[in-house]
C-alpha atoms as a PDB file:
ATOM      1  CA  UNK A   1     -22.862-253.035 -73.001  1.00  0.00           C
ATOM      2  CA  UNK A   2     -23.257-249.602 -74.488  1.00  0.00           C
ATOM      3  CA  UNK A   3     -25.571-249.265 -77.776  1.00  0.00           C
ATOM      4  CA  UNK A   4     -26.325-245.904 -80.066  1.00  0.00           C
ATOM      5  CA  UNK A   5     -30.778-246.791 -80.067  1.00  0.00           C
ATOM      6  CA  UNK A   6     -33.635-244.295 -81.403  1.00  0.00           C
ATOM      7  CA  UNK A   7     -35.788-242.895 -79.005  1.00  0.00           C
ATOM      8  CA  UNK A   8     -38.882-244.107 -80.903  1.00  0.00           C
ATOM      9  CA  UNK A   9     -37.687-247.856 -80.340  1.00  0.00           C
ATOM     10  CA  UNK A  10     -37.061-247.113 -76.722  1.00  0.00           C
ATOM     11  CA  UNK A  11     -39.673-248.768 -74.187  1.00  0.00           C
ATOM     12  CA  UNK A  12     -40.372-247.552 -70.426  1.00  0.00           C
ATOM     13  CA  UNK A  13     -37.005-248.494 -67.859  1.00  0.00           C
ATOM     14  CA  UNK A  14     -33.983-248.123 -70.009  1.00  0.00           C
ATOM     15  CA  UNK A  15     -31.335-246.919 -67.978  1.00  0.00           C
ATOM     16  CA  UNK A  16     -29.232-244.073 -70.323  1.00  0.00           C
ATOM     17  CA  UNK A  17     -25.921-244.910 -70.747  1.00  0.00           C
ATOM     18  CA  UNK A  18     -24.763-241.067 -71.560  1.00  0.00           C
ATOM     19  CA  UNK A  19     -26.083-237.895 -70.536  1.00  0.00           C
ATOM     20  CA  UNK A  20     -28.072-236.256 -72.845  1.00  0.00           C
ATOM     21  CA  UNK A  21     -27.591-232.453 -73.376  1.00  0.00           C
ATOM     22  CA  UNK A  22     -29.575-229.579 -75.478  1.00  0.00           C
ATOM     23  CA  UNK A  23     -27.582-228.308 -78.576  1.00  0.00           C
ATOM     24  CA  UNK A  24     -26.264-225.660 -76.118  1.00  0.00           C
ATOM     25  CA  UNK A  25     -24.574-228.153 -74.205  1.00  0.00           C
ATOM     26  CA  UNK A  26     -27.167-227.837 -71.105  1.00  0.00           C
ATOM     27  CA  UNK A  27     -27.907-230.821 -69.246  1.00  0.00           C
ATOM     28  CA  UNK A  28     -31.778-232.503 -69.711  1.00  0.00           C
ATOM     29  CA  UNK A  29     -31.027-235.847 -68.506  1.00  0.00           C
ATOM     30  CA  UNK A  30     -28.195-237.317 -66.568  1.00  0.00           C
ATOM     31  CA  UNK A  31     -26.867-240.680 -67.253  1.00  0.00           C
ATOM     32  CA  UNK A  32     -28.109-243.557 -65.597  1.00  0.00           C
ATOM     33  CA  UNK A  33     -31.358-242.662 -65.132  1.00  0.00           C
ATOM     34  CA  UNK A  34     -34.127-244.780 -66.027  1.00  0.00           C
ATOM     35  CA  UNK A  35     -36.689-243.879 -68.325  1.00  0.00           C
ATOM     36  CA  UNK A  36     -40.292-243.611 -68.072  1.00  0.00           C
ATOM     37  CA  UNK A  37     -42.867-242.558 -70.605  1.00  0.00           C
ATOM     38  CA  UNK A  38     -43.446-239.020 -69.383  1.00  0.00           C
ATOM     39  CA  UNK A  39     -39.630-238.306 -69.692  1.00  0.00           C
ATOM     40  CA  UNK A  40     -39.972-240.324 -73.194  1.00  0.00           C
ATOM     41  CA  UNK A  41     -42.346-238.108 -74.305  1.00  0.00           C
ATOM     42  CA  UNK A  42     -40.689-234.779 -73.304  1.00  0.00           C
ATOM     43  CA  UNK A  43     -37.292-236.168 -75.130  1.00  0.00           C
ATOM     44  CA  UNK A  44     -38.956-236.709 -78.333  1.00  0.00           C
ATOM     45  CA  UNK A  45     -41.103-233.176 -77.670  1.00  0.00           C
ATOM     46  CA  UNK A  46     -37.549-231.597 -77.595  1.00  0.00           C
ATOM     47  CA  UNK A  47     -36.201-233.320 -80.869  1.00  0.00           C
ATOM     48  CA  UNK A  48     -33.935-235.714 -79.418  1.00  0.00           C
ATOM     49  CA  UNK A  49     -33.559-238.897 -81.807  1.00  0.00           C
ATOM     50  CA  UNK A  50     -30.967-241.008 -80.055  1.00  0.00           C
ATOM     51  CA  UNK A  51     -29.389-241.899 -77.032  1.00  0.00           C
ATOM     52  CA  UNK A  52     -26.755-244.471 -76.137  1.00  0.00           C
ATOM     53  CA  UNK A  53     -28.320-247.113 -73.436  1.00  0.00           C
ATOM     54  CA  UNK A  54     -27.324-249.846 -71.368  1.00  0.00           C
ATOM     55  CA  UNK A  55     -28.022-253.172 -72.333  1.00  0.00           C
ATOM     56  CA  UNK A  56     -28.049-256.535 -70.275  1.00  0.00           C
ATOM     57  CA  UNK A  57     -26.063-259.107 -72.374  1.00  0.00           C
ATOM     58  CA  UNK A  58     -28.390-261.461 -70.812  1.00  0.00           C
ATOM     59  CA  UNK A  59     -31.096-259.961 -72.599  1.00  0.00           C
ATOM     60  CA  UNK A  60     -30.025-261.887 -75.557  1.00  0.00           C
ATOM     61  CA  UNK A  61     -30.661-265.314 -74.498  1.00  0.00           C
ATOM     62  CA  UNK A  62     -33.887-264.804 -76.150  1.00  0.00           C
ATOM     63  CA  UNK A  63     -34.458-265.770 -79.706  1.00  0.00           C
ATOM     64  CA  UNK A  64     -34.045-263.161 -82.711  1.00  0.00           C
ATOM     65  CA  UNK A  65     -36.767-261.754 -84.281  1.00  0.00           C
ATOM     66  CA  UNK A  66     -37.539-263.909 -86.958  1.00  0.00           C
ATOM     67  CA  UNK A  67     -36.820-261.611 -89.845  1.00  0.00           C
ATOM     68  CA  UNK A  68     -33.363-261.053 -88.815  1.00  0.00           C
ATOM     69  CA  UNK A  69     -32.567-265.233 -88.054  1.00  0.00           C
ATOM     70  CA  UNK A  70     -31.362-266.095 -91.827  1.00  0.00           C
ATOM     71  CA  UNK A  71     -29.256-262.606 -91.520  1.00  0.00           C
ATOM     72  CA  UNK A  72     -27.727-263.412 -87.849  1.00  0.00           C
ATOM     73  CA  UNK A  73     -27.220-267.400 -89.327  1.00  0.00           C
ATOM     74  CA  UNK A  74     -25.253-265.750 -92.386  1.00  0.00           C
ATOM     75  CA  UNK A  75     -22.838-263.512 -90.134  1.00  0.00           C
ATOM     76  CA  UNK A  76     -22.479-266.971 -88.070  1.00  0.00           C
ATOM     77  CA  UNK A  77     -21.404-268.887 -91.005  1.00  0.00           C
ATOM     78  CA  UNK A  78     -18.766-266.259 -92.411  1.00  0.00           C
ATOM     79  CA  UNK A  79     -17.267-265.799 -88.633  1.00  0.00           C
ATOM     80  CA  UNK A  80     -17.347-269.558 -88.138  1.00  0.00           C
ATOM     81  CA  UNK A  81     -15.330-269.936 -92.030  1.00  0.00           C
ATOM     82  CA  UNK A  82     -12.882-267.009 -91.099  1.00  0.00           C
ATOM     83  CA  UNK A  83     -11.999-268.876 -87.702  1.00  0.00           C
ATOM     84  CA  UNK A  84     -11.728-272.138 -88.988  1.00  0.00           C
ATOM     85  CA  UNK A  85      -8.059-272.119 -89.687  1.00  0.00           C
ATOM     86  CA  UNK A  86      -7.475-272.134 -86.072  1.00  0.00           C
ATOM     87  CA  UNK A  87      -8.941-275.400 -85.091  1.00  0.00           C
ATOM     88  CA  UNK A  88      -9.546-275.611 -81.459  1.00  0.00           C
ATOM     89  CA  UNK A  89      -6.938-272.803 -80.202  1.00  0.00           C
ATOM     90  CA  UNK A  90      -9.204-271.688 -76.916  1.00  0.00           C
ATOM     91  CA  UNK A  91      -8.505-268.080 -77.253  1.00  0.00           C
ATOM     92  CA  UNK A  92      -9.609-267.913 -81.155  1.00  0.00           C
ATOM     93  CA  UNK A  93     -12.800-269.658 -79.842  1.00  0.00           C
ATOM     94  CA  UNK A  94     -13.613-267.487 -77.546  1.00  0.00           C
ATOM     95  CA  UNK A  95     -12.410-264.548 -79.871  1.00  0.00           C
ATOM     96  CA  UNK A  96     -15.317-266.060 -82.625  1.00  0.00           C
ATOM     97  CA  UNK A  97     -17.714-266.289 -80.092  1.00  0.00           C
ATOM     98  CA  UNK A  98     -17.819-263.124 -78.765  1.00  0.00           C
ATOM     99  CA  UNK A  99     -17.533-261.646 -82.352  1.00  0.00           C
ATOM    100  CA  UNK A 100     -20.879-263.267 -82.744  1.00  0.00           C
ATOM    101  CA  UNK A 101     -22.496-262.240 -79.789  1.00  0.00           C
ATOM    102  CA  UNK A 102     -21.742-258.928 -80.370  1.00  0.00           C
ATOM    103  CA  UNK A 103     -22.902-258.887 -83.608  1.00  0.00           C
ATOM    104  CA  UNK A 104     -25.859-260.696 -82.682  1.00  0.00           C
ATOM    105  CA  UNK A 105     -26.435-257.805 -80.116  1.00  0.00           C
ATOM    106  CA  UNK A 106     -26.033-255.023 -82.944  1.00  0.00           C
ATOM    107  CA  UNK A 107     -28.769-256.913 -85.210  1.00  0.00           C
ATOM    108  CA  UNK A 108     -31.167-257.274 -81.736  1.00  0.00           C
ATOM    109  CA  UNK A 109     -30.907-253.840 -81.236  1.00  0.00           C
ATOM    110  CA  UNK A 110     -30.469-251.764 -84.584  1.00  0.00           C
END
């Protein structure tokens, strides 16, 4: 999975998901390339504030932070009311669940 992430919340190994390019269009670093705290440190020396990274889904097994559990348990609850309807139709399951996954992947990583 693809996510839009500052630079100051980025830690050493991310792998970059897009190239990043100068506001001439030049390259400074290519996609895919994992990043260490020198290349960190020149990013954010040349005033680039995000980058789109890749994420392991399986990352997420891990438990929220604990400020964001009542906000991730709300989102839940309104996915689980709006699916409801559809009983145990497989596809509409699966449909809810990855709605909340995802969403639980945008509140892990905002």
């Amino acid at each position: 999975m693809i996510i839009k992430k500052r630079i100051d919340d980025l830690k050493e190994g991310v792998v970059l998901a897009k190239d990043i390019v100068n506001e001439n269009g030049l390259l400074l670093v290519a996609k895919g390339t994992s990043l260490d705290e020198k290349l960190l440190s020149l990013l954010k020396d040349r005033g680039v504030k995000w980058v789109y990274v890749n994420v392991n889904i399986r990352e997420l097994d891990q438990p929220l932070p604990k400020e964001l559990e009542e906000e991730y348990k709300n989102i839940e609850e309104r996915i689980d009311k709006k699916f409801k309807e559809f009983g145990d139709h497989y596809v509409m399951q699966k449909i809810a669940h990855s709605a909340k996954e995802y969403l639980k992947t945008r509140l892990f990583y905002k």
